[in-house]
C-alpha atoms as a PDB file:
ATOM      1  CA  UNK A   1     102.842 103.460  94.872  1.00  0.00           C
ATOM      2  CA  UNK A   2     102.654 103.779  91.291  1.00  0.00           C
ATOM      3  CA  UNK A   3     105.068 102.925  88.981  1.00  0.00           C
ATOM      4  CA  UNK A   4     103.102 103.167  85.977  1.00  0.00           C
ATOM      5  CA  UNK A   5     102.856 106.302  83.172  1.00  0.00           C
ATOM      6  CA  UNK A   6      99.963 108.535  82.083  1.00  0.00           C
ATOM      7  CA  UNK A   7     100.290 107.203  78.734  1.00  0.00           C
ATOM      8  CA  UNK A   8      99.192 103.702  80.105  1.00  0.00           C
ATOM      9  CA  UNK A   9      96.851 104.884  82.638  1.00  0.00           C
ATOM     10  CA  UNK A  10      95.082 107.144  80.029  1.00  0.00           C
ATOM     11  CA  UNK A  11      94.764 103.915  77.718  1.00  0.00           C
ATOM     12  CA  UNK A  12      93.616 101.721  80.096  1.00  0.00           C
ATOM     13  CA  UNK A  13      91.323 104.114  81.736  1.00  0.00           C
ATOM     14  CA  UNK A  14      87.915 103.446  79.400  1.00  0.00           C
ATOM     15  CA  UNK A  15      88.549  99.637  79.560  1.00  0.00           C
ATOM     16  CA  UNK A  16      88.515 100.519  83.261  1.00  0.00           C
ATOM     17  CA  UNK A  17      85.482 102.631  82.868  1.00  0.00           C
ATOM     18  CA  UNK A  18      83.873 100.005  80.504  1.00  0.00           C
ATOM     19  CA  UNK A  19      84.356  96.872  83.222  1.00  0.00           C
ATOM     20  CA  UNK A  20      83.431  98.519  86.306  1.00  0.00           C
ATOM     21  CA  UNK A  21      80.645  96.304  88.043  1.00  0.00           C
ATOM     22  CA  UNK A  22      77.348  97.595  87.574  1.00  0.00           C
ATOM     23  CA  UNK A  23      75.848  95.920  90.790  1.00  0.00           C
ATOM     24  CA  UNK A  24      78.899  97.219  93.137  1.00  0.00           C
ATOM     25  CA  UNK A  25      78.666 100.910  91.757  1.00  0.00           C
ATOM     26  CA  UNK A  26      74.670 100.569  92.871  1.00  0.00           C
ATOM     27  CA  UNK A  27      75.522  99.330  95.796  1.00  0.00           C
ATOM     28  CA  UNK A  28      77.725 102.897  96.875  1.00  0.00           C
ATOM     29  CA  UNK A  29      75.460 104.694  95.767  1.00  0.00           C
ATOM     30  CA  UNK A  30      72.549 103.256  97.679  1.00  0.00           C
ATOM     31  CA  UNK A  31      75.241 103.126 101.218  1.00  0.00           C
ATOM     32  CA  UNK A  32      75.441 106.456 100.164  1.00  0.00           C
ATOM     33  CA  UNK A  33      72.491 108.283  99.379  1.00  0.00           C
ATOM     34  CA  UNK A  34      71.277 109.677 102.692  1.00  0.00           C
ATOM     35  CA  UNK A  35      74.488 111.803 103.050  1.00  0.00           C
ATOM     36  CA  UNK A  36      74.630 115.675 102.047  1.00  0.00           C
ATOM     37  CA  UNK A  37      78.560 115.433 101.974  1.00  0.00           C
ATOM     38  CA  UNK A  38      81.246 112.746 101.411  1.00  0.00           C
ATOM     39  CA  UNK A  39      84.725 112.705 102.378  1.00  0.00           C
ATOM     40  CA  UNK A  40      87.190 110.342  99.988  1.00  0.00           C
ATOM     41  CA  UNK A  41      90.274 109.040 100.385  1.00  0.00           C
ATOM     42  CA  UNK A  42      91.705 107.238  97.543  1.00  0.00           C
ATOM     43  CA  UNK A  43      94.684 104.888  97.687  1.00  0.00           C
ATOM     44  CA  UNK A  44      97.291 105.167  94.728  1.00  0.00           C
ATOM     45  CA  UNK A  45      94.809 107.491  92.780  1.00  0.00           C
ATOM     46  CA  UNK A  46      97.015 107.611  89.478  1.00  0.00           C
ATOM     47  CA  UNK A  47      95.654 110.060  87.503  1.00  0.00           C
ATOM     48  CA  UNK A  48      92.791 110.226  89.246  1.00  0.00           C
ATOM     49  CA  UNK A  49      90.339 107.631  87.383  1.00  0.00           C
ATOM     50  CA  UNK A  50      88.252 106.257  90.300  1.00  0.00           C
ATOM     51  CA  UNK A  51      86.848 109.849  90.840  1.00  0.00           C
ATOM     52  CA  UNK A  52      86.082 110.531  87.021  1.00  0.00           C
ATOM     53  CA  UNK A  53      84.299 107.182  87.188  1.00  0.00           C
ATOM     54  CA  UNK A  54      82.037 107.504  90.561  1.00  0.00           C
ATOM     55  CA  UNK A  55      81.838 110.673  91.539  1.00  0.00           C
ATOM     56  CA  UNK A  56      78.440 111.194  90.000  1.00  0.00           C
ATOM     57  CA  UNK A  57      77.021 108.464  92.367  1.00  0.00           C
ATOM     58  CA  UNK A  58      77.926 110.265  95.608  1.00  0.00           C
ATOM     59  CA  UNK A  59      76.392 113.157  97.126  1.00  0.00           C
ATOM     60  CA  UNK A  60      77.155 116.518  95.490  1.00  0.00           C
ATOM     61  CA  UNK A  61      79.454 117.760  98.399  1.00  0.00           C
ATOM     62  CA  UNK A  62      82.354 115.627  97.690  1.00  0.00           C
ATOM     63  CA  UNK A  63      86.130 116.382  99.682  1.00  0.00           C
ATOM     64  CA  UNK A  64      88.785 114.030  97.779  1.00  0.00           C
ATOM     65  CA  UNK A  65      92.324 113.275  98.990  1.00  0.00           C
ATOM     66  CA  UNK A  66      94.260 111.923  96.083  1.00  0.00           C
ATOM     67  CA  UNK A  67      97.247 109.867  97.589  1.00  0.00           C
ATOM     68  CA  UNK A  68     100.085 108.575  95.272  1.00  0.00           C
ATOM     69  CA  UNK A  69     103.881 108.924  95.916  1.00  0.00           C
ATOM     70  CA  UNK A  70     104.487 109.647  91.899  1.00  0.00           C
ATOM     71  CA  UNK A  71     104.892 113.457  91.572  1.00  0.00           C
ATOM     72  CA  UNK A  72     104.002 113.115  87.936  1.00  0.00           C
ATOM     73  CA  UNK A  73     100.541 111.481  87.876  1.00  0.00           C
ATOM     74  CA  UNK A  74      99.341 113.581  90.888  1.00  0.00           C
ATOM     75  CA  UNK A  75      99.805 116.869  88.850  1.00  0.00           C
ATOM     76  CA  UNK A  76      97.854 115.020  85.948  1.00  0.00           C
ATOM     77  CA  UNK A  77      95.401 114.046  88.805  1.00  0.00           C
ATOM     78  CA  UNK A  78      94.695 117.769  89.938  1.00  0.00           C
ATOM     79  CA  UNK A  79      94.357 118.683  86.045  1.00  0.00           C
ATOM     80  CA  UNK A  80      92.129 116.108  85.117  1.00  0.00           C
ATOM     81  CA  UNK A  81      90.138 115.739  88.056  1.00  0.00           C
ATOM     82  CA  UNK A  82      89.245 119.056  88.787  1.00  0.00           C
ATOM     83  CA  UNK A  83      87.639 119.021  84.720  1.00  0.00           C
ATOM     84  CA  UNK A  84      85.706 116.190  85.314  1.00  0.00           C
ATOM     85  CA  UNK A  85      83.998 117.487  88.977  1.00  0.00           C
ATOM     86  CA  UNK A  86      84.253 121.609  89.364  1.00  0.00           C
ATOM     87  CA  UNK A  87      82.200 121.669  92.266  1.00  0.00           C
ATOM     88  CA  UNK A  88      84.377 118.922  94.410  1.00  0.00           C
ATOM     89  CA  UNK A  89      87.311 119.844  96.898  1.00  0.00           C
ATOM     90  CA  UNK A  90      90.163 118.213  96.003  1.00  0.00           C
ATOM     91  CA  UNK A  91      93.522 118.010  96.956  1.00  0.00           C
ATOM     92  CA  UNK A  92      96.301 115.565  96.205  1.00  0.00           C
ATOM     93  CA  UNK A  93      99.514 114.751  98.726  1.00  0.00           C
ATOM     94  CA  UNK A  94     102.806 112.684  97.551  1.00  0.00           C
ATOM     95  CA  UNK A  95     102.863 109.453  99.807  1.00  0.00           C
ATOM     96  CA  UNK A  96     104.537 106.236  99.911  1.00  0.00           C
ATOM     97  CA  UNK A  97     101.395 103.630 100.567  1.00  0.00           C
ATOM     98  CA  UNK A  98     103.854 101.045 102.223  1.00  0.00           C
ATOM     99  CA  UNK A  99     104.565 103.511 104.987  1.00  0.00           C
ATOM    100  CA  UNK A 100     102.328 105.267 107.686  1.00  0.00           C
ATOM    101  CA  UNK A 101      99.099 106.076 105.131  1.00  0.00           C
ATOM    102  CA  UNK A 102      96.600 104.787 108.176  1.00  0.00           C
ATOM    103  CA  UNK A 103      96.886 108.824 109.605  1.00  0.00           C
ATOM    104  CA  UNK A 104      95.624 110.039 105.916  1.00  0.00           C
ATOM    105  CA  UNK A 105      92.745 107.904 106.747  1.00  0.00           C
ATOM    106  CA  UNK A 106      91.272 110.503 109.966  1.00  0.00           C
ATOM    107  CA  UNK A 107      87.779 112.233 108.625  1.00  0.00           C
ATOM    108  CA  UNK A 108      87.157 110.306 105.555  1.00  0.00           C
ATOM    109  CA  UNK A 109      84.156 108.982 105.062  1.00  0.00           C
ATOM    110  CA  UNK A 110      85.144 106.327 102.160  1.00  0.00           C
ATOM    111  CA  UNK A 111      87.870 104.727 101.002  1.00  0.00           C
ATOM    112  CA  UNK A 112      88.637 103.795  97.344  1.00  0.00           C
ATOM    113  CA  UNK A 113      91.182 102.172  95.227  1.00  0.00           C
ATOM    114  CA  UNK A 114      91.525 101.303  91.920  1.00  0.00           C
ATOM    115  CA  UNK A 115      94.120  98.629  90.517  1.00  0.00           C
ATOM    116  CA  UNK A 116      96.204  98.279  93.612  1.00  0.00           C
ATOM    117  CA  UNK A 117      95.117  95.648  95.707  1.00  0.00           C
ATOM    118  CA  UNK A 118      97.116  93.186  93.336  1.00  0.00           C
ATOM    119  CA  UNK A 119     100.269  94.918  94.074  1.00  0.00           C
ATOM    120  CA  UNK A 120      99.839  94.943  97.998  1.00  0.00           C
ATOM    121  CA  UNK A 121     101.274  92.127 100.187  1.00  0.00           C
ATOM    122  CA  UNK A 122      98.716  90.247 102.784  1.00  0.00           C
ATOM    123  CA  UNK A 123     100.136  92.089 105.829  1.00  0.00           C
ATOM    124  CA  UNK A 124      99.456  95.900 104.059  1.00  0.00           C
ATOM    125  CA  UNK A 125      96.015  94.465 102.909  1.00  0.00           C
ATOM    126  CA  UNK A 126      95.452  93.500 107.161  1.00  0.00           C
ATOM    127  CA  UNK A 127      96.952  97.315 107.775  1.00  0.00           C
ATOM    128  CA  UNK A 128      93.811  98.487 105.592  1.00  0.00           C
ATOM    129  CA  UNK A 129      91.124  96.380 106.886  1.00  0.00           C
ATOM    130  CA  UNK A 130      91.922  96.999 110.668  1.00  0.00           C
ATOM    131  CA  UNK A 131      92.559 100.546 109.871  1.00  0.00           C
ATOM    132  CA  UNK A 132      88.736 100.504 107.653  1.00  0.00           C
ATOM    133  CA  UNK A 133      87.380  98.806 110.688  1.00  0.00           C
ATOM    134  CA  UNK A 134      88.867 100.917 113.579  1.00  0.00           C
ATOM    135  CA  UNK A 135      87.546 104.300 111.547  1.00  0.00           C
ATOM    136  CA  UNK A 136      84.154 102.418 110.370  1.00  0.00           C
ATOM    137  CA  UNK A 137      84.821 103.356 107.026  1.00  0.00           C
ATOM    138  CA  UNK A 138      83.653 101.461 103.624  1.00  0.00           C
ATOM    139  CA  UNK A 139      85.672 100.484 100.447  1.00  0.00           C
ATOM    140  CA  UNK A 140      85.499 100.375  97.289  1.00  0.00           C
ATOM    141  CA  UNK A 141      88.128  98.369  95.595  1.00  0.00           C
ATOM    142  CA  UNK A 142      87.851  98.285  92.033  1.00  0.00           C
ATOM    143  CA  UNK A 143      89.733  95.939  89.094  1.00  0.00           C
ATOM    144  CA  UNK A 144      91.687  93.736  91.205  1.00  0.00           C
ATOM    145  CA  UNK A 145      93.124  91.411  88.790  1.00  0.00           C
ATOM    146  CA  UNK A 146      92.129  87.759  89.508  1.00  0.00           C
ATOM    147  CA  UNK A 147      94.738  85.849  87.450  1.00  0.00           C
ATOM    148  CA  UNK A 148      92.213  84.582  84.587  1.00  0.00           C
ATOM    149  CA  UNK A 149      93.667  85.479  81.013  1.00  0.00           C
ATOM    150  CA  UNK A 150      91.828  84.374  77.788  1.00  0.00           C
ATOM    151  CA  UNK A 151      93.863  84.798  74.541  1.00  0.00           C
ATOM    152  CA  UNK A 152      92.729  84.166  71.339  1.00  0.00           C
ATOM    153  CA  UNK A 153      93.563  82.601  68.732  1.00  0.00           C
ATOM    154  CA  UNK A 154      95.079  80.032  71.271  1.00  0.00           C
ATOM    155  CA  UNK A 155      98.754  79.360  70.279  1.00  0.00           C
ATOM    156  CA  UNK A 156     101.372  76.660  72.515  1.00  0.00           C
ATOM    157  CA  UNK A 157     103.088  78.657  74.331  1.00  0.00           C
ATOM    158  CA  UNK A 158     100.111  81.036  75.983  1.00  0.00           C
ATOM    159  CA  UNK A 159      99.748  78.909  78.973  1.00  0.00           C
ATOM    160  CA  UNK A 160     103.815  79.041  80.071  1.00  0.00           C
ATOM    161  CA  UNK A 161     103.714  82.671  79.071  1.00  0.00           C
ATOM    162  CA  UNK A 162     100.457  83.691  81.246  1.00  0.00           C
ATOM    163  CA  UNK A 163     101.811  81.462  83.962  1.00  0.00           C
ATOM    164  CA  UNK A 164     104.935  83.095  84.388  1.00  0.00           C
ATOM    165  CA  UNK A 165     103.440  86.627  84.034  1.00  0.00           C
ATOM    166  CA  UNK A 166     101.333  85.427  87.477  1.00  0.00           C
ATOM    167  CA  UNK A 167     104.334  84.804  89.023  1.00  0.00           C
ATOM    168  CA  UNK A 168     105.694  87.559  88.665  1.00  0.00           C
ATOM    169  CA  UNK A 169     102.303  89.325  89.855  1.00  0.00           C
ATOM    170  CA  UNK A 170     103.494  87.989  93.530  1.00  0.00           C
ATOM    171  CA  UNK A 171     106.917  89.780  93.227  1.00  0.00           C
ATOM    172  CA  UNK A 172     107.381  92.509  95.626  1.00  0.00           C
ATOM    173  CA  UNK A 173     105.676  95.756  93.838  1.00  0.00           C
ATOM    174  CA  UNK A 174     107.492  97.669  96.883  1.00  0.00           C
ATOM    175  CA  UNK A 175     104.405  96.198  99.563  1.00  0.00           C
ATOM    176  CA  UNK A 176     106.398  93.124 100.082  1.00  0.00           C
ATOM    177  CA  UNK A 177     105.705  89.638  98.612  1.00  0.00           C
ATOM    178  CA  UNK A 178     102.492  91.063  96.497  1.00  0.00           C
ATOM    179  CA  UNK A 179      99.284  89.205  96.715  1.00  0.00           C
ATOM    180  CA  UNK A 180      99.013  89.121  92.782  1.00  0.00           C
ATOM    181  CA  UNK A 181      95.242  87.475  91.654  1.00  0.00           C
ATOM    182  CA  UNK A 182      95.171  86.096  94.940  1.00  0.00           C
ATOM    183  CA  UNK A 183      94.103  89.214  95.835  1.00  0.00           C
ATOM    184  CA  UNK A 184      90.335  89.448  94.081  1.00  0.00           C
ATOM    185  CA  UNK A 185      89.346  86.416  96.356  1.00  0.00           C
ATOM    186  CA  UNK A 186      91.848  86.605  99.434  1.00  0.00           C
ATOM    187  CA  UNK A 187      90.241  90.852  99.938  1.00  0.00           C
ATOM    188  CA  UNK A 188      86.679  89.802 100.025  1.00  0.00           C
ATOM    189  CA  UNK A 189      87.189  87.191 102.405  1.00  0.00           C
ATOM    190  CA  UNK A 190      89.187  89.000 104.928  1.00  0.00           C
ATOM    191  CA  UNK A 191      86.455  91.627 105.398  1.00  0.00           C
ATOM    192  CA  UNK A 192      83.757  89.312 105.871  1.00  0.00           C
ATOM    193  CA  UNK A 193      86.165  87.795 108.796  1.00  0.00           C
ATOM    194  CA  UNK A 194      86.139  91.524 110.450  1.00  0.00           C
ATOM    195  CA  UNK A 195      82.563  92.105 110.334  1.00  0.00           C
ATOM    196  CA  UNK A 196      82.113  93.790 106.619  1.00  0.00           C
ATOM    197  CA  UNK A 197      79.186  93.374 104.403  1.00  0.00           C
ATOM    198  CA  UNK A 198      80.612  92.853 100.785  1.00  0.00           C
ATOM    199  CA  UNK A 199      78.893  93.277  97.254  1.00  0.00           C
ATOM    200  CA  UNK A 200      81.324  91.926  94.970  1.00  0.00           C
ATOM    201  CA  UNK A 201      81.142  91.069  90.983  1.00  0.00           C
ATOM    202  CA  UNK A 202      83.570  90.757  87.903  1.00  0.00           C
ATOM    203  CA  UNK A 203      85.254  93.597  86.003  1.00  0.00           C
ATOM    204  CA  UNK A 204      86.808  92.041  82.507  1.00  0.00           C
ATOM    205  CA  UNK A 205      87.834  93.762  80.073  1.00  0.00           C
ATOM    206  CA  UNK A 206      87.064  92.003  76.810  1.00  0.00           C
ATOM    207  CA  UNK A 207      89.411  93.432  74.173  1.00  0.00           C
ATOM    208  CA  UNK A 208      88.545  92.704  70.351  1.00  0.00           C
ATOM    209  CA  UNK A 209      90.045  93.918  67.168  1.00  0.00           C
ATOM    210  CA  UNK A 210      89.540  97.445  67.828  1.00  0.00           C
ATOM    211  CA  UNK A 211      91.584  97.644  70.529  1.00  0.00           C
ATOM    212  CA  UNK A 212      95.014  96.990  69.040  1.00  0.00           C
ATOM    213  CA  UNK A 213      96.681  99.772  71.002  1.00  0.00           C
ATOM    214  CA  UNK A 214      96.070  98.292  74.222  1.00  0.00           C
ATOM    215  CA  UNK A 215      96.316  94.755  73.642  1.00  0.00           C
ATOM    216  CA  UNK A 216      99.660  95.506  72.127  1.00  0.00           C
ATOM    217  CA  UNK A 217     100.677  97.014  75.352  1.00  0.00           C
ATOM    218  CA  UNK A 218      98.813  94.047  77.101  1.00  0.00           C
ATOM    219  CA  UNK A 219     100.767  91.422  75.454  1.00  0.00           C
ATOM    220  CA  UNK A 220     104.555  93.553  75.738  1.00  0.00           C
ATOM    221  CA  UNK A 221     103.856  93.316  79.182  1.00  0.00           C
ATOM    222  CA  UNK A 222     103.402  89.391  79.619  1.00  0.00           C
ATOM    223  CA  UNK A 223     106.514  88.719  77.757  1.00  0.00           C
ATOM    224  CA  UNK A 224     108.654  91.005  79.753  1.00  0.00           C
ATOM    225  CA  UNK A 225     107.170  90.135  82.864  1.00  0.00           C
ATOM    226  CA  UNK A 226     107.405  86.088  81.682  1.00  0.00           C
ATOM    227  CA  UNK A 227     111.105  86.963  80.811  1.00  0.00           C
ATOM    228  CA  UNK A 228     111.863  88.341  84.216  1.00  0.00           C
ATOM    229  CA  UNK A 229     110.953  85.731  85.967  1.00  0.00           C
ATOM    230  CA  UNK A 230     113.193  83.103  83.409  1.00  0.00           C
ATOM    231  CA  UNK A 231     111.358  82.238  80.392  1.00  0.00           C
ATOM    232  CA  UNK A 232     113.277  81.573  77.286  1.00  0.00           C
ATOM    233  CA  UNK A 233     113.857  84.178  75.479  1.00  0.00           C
ATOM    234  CA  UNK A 234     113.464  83.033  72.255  1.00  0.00           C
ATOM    235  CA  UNK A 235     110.311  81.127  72.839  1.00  0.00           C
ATOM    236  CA  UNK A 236     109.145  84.533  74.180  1.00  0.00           C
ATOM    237  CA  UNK A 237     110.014  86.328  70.815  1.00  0.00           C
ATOM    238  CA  UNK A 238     108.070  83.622  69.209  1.00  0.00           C
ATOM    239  CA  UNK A 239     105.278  83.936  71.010  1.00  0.00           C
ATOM    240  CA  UNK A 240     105.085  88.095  70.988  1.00  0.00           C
ATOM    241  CA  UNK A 241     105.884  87.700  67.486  1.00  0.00           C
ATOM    242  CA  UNK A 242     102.555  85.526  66.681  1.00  0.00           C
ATOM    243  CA  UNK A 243     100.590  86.716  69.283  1.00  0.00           C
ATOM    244  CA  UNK A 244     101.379  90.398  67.874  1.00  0.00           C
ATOM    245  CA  UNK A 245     100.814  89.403  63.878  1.00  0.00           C
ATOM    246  CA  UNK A 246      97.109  88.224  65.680  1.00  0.00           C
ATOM    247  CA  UNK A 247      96.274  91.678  66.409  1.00  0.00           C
ATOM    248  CA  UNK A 248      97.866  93.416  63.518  1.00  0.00           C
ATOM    249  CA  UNK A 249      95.503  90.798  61.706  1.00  0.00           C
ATOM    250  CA  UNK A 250      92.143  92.257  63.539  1.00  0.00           C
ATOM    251  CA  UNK A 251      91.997  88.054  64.988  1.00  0.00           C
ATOM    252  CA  UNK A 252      93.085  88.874  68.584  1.00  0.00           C
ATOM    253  CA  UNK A 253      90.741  88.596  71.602  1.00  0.00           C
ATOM    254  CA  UNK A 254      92.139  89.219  75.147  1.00  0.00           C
ATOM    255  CA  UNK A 255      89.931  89.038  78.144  1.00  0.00           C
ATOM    256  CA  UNK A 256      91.413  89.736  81.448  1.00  0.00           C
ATOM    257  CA  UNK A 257      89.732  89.246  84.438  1.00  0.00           C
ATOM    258  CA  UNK A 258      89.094  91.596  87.375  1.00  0.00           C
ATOM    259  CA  UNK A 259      87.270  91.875  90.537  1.00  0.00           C
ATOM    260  CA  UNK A 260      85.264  94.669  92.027  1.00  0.00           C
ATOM    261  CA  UNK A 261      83.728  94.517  95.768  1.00  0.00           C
ATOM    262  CA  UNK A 262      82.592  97.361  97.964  1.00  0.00           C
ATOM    263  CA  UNK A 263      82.351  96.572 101.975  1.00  0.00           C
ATOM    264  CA  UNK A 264      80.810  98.281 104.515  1.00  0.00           C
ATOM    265  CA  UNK A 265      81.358  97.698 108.339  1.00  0.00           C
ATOM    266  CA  UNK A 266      78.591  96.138 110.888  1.00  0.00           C
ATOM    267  CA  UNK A 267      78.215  99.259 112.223  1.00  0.00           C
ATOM    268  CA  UNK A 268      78.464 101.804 109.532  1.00  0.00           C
END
């Protein structure tokens, strides 16, 4: 998986940083903290943001294995990452997720992800968990988007818009039928079901009038997502047009809701 650019992934990155849940990232490193080394594998790594943002909380031997199947981001990965942690091993490998990734899973220690569960259909998400269980290996799942959008100031066509841009959060994101904001609740649950502890709490970003660069982005991406999936067209335009003028104003809010959770098996 990926399907996204640098460009976005280096915006979104310290909204990412920013929302992470305080009480999950506590909670690794206390499951943690009696290790001298840590094996990671993390599940479409981009440019490798979950490691900048928790690889201080783990034991100072860390190996990483950075999976994604774009070329592009994984050579930003290997820059970037290797800057942020000098002393970690770290290597990156170009895979398709929807394919055989349970083998990459053999002598890891931990798994993480960061933004992906939305994208993955229920059977893939099942693939994980019995593949987490068989290994008796934690996760940490970060910013799973959970399908709650705030926009202000309100205007009469948000709800239509946001609706449709959920919708199309359950289009096949090359998983199968993805699991959208169903995912934030439907993940949790399904580990509890196979035996896994889970400490779970919200990651929103709150975006205000400093942050015109991103909600920009934010908001081109609900139209065109609303418009693929049939919206009117010129309705849309309206709406981008006065939702934009909003944040060119410095009167836009945007919160978007996320879930984190980290879950460790029984036995682990």
């Amino acid at each position: 998986m990926s399907g996204f650019s640098t460009q976005w992934l280096e915006l979104r990155e310290p909204y990412d940083r920013a929302a992470r849940n305080p009480v999950v990232l506590s909670a690794i490193r206390a499951a943690l903290a009696d290790r001298d080394a840590i094996a990671v594998v993390d599940l479409g790594c981009g440019t490798g943001s979950t490691l900048r943002a928790i690889s201080p909380l783990l034991p100072a031997r860390q190996n990483w294995l950075l999976l994604d199947r774009d070329e592009a981001l994984l050579a930003a990965a290997r820059i970037q990452t290797k800057a942020a942690n000098s002393a970690a091993t770290i290597a990156t490998k170009t895979v398709d997720l929807a394919d055989q990734f349970e083998l990459m899973l053999d002598g890891a220690d931990l798994i993480t992800m960061s933004a992906l569960l939305d994208l993955v259909s229920a059977a893939w998400l099942d693939r994980l968990i019995e593949a987490a269980a068989q290994r008796q290996l934690p996760i940490y799942a970060a910013l799973s988007y959970d399908g709650q959008v705030t926009l202000a100031p309100t205007n009469p066509h948000d709800a239509a818009a946001l609706a449709a841009f959920n919708r199309h959060q359950r289009t096949d994101k090359g998983f199968g039928p993805a699991l959208g904001p169903g995912a934030a609740e439907v993940a949790p649950e399904r580990l509890r079901r196979m035996g896994f502890t889970v400490v779970e709490g919200s990651s929103d970003w709150h975006l205000g009038a400093a942050d015109h660069d991103i909600q920009m982005e934010m908001l081109t991406g609900f139209a065109d997502a609303a418009g693929a999936m049939g919206m009117s067209a010129s309705i849309l335009g309206d709406w981008l047009a006065a939702r934009r003028a909003h944040v060119a104003a410095g009167l836009s809010t945007i919160r978007v809701g996320h879930v984190d959770f980290f879950g460790v098996p029984a036995c682990a």
